[in-house]
Protein backbone atom coordinates (compact mmCIF):
# COMPACT_ATOMS: atom_id res chain seq x y z
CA UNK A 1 91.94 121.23 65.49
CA UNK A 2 93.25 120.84 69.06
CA UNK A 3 92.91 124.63 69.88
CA UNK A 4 96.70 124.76 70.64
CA UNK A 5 99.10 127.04 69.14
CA UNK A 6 100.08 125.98 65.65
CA UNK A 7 96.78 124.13 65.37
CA UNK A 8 93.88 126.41 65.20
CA UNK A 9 91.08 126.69 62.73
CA UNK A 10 90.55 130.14 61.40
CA UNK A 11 87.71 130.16 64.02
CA UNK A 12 89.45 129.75 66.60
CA UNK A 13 92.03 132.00 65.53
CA UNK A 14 89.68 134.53 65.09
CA UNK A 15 88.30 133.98 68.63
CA UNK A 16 91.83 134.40 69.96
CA UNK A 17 91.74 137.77 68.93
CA UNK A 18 88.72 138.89 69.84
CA UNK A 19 89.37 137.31 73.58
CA UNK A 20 92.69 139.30 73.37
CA UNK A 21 90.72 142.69 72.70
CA UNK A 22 88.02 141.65 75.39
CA UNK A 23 90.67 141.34 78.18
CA UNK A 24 93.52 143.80 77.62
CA UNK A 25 92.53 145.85 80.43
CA UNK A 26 93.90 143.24 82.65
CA UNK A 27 96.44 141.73 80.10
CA UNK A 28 99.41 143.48 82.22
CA UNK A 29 98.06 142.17 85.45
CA UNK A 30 98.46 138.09 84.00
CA UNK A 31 101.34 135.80 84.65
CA UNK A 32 101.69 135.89 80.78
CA UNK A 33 100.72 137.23 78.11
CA UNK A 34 101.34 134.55 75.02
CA UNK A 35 98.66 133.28 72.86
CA UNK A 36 99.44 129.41 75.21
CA UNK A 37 98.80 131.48 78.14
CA UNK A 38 95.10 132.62 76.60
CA UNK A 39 94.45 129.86 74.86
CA UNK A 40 94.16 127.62 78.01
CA UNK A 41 91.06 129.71 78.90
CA UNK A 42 89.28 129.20 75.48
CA UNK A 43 89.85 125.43 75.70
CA UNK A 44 88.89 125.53 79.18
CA UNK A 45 85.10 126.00 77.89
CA UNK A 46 85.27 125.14 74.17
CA UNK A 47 86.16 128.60 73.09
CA UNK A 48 83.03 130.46 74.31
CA UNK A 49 84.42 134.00 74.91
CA UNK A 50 82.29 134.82 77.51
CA UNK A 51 82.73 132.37 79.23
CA UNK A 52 86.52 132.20 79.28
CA UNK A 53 86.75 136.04 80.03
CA UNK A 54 84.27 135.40 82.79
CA UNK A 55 87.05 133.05 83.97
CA UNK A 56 89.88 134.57 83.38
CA UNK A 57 88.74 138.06 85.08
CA UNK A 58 88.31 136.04 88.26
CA UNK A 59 91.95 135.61 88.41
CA UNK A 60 92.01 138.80 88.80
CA UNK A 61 92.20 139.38 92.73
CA UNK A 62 95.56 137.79 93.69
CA UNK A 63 95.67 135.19 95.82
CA UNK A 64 98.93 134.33 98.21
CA UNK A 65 97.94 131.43 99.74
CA UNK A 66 94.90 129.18 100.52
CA UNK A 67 93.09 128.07 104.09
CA UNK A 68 91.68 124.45 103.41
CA UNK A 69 89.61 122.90 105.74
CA UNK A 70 89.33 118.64 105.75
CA UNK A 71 86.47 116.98 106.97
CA UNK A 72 87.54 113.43 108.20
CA UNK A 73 84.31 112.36 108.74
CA UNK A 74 84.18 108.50 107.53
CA UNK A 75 87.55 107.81 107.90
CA UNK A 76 88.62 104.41 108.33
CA UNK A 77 90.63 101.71 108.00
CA UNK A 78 89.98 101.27 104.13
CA UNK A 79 91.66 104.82 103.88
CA UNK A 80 94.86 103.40 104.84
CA UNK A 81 95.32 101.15 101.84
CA UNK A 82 99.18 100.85 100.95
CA UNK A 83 98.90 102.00 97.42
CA UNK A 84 96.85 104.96 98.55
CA UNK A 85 98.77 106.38 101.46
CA UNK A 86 101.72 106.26 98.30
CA UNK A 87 99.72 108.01 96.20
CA UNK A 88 98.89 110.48 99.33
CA UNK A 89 102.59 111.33 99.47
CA UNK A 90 103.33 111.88 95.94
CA UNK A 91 100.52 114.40 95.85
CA UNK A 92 101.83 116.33 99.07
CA UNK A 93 105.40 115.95 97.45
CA UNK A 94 104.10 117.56 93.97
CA UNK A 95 102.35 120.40 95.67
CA UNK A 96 105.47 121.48 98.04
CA UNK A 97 108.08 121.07 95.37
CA UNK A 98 105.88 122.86 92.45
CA UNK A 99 103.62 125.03 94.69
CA UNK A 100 106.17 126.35 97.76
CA UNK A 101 104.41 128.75 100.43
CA UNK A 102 101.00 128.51 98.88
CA UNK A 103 99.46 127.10 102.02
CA UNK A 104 98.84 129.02 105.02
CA UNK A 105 96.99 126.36 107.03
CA UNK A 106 94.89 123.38 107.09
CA UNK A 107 92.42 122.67 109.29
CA UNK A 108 91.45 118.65 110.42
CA UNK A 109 87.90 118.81 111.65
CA UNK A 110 86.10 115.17 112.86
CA UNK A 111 88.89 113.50 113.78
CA UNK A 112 88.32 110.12 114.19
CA UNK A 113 90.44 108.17 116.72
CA UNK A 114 91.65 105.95 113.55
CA UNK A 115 93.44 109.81 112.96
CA UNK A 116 96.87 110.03 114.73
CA UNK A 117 97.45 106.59 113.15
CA UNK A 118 96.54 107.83 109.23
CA UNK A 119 98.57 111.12 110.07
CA UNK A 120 101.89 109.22 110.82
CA UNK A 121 101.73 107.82 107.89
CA UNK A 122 101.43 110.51 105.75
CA UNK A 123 103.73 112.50 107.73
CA UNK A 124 107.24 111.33 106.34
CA UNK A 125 106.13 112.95 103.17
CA UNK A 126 105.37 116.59 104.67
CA UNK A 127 108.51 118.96 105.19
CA UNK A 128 108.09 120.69 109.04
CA UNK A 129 107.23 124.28 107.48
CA UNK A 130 103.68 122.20 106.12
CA UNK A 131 103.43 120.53 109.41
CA UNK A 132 103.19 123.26 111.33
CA UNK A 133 100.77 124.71 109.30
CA UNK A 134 98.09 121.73 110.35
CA UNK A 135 95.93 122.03 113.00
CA UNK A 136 93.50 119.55 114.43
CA UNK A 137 90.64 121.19 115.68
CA UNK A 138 88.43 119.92 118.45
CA UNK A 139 84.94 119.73 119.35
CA UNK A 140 84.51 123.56 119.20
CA UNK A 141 85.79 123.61 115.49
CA UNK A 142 83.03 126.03 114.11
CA UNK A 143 83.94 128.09 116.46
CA UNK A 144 87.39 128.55 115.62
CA UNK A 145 87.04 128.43 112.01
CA UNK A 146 84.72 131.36 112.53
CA UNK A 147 87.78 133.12 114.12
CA UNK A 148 90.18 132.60 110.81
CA UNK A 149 87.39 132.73 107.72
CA UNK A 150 84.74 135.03 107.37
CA UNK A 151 81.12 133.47 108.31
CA UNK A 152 79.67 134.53 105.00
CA UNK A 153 82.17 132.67 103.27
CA UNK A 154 81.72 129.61 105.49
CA UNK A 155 78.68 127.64 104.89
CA UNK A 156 75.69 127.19 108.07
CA UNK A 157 77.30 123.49 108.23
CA UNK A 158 80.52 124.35 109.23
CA UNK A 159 79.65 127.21 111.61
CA UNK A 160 78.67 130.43 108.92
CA UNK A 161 76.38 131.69 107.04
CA UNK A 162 76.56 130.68 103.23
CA UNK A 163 74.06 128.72 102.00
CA UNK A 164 72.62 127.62 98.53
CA UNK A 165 70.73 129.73 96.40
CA UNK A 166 68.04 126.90 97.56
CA UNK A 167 69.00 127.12 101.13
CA UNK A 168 71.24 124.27 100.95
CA UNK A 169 73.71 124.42 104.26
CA UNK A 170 76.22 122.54 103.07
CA UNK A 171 76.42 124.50 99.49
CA UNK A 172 76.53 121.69 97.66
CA UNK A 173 76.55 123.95 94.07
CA UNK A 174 79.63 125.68 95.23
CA UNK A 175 81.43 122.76 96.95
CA UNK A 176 82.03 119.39 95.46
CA UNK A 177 81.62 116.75 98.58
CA UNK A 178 83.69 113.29 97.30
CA UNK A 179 82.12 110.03 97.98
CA UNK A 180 82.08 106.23 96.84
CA UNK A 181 84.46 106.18 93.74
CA UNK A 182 82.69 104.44 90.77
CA UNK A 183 83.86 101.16 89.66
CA UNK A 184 84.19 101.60 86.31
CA UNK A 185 87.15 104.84 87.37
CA UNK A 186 88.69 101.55 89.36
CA UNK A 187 92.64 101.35 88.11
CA UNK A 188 93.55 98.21 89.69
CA UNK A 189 94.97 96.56 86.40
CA UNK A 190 97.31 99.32 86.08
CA UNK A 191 98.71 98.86 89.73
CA UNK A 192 101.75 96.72 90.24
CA UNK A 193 101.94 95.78 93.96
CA UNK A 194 105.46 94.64 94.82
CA UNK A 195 104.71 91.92 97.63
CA UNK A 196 107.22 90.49 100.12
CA UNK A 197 106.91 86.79 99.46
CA UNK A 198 105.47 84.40 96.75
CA UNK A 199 104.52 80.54 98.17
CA UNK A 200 102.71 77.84 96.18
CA UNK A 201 100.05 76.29 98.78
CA UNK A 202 98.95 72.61 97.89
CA UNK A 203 95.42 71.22 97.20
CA UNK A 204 94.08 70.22 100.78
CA UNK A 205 96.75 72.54 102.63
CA UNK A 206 97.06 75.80 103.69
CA UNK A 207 99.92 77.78 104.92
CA UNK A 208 100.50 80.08 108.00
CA UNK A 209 102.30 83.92 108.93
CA UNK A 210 102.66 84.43 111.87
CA UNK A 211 102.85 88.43 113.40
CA UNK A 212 104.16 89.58 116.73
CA UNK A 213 102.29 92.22 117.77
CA UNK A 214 104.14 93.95 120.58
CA UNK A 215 102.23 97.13 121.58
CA UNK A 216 98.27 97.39 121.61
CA UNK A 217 96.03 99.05 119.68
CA UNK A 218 98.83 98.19 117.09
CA UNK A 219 97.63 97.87 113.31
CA UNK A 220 98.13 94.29 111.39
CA UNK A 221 98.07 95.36 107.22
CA UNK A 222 98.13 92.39 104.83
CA UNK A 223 97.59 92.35 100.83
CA UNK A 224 97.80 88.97 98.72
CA UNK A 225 96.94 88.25 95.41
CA UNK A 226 96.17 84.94 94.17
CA UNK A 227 96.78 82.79 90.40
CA UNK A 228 94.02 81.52 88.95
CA UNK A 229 91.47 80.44 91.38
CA UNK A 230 90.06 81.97 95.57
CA UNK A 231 91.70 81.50 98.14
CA UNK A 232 90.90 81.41 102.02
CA UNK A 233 92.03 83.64 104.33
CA UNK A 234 91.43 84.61 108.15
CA UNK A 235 93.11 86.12 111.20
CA UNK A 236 93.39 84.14 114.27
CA UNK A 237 95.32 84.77 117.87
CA UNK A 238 98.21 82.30 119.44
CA UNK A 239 97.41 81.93 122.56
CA UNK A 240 99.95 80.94 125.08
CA UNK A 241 101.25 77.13 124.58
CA UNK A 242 98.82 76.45 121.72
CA UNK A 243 99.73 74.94 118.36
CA UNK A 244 99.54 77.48 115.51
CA UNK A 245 99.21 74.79 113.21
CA UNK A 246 95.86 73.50 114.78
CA UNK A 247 92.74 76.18 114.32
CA UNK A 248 91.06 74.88 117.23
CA UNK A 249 93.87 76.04 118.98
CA UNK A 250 93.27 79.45 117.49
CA UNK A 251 91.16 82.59 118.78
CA UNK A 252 89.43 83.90 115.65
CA UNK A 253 90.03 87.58 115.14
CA UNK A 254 89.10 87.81 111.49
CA UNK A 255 86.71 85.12 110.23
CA UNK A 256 88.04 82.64 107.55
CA UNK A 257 86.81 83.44 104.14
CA UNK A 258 87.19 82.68 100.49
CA UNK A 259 88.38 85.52 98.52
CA UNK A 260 88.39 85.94 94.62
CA UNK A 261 91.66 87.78 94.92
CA UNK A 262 92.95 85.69 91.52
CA UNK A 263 90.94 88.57 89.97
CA UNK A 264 91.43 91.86 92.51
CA UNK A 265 94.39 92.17 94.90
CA UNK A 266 93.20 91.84 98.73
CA UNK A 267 94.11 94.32 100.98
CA UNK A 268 93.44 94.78 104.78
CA UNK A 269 93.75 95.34 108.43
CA UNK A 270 92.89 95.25 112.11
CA UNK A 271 93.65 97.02 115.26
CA UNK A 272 95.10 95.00 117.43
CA UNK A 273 93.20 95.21 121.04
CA UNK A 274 96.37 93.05 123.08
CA UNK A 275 99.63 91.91 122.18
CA UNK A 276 100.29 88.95 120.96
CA UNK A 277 101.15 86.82 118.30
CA UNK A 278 98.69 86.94 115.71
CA UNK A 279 98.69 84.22 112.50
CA UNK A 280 97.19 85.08 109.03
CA UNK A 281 96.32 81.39 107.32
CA UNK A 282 95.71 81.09 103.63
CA UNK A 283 93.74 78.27 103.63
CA UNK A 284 93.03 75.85 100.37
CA UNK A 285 92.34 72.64 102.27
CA UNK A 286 88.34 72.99 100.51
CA UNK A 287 90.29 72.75 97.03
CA UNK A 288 91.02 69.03 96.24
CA UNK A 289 92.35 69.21 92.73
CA UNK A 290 94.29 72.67 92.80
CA UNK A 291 97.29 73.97 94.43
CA UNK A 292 97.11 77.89 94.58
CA UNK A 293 100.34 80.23 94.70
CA UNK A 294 99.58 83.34 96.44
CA UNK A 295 102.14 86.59 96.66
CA UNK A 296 101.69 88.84 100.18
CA UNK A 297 102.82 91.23 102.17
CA UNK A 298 101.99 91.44 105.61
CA UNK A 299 103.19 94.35 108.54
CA UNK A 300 103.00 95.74 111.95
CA UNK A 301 102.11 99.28 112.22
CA UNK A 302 102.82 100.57 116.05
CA UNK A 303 100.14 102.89 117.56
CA UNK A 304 102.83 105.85 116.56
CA UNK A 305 102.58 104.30 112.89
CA UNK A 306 106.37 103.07 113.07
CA UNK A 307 106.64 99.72 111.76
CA UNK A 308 107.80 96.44 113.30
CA UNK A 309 110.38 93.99 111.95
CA UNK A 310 108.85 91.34 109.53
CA UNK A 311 106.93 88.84 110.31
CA UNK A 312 108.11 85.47 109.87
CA UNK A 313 106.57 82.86 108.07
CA UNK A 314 105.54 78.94 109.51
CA UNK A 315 104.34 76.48 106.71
């Protein structure tokens, strides 16, 4: 029985009804009061009535909106992924379509300087009520979150005075930190990149983008995928009358490596320190039996996180 309405086993049933009895002191106080409504509380923890009423009498102080404090610490560069800062937006899209006015602020604490950069991006998915509402704080952050949430509600890490039962600072059985993502909760088969362009690179070839980069501090994002077999890649600088088509005319920004992107999509990026035009070389010249046909997408982020026109292509 899935413990839904309509498919119950007289257990459950007859749990229903007791958990209606237990709670119809507050019954009149819930957004609802249908058997879906309570029923979402005894599947919540496998129909254990304590439990559920445990949870459901929590909901009893109403709540108008939430403070939410983020902790960039560790942000980088991998952050920025393409399919990720999509997947950002939708989220923020969901929540102020489904959820309006639920948010009174949010807090930014550890800023890196990568931030400004990763907010722009995110930005063109937040209406300005929600923009308003964020607020980067500085190096005296504990001591303004101290000034909006009370300190015994704020753990010793952040500037209070909560701590574990164990005298754990960062309350680590009340707050669930994130961290590396397993592999085996990795999605990448179900993710369909749509890249800009498609070549087929020759055994004992390679072929060349090159990217103006007109502002510094600018950020250069690539992803590729390659058929069947690696495929080399690296990020050099054009210097001023050299040939693009000659490495050893080259600066090397990103060393030249072979990448088994015929089996996971390659994505990356670099800040770009001076202007200039930069060339991204898929290299197969080590492969003397194979040609290789690899699909990309390559862009200019300015410092702003406006992007530039496309790059254009040299084979």
């Amino acid at each position: 029985m899935s413990g839904r309405v309509g498919d119950l086993s007289p257990k459950q049933a007859e749990v229903l009804q007791e958990f209606r009895e237990r709670v119809q002191d507050i019954l009149p106080q819930l957004p609802s009061q249908s058997d879906h409504y309570l029923l979402r509380w005894l599947r919540a923890r496998t129909f254990n009535i304590e439990k559920s009423e445990n949870m459901l009498r929590k909901l009893g102080t109403h709540i108008e909106s939430i403070t939410l404090i983020y902790d960039c610490e560790g942000l980088g560069m991998k952050h920025l992924w393409k399919p990720a800062i999509e997947a950002y937006g939708d989220i923020l899209s969901m929540f102020e379509e489904n959820y309006p006015e639920n948010l009174k602020r949010v807090f930014l604490i550890k800023a890196p300087k990568l931030f400004p950069l990763a907010f722009n991006l995110v930005k063109p998915f937040l209406c300005e009520d929600t923009r308003r509402k964020i607020v980067v704080l500085g190096g005296n952050w504990k001591d303004v979150l101290r000034t909006y949430i009370d300190e015994d509600q704020l753990p010793v890490a952040y500037g209070g005075s909560l701590t574990d039962p164990d005298g754990d600072p960062t309350c680590k059985s009340k707050i669930k930190y994130g961290g590396v993502v397993p592999r085996s909760y990795y999605v990448q088969d179900s993710i369909k990149v749509q890249y800009d362009q498609t070549v087929s690179i020759s055994r004992c070839s390679s072929f060349q983008v090159e990217s103006e980069v007109f502002c510094a501090n600018s950020m250069l994002r690539w992803q590729f995928a390659s058929e069947s077999a690696d495929i080399g890649f690296g990020v050099f600088l054009k210097t001023k009358g050299s040939d693009s088509q000659k490495v050893a005319d080259l600066t090397e920004v990103l060393p030249s490596e072979r990448y088994n992107s015929h089996f996971v999509p390659e994505d990356g990026s670099l800040t770009c320190a001076e202007p200039g035009v930069y060339v991204l070389r898929f290299d197969n010249t080590y492969s003397l039996l194979q040609s290789k046909k690899v699909s990309f997408s390559v862009e200019v982020l300015t410092p702003e996180g406006d992007p530039q026109p496309h790059s254009r292509t040299l084979e």
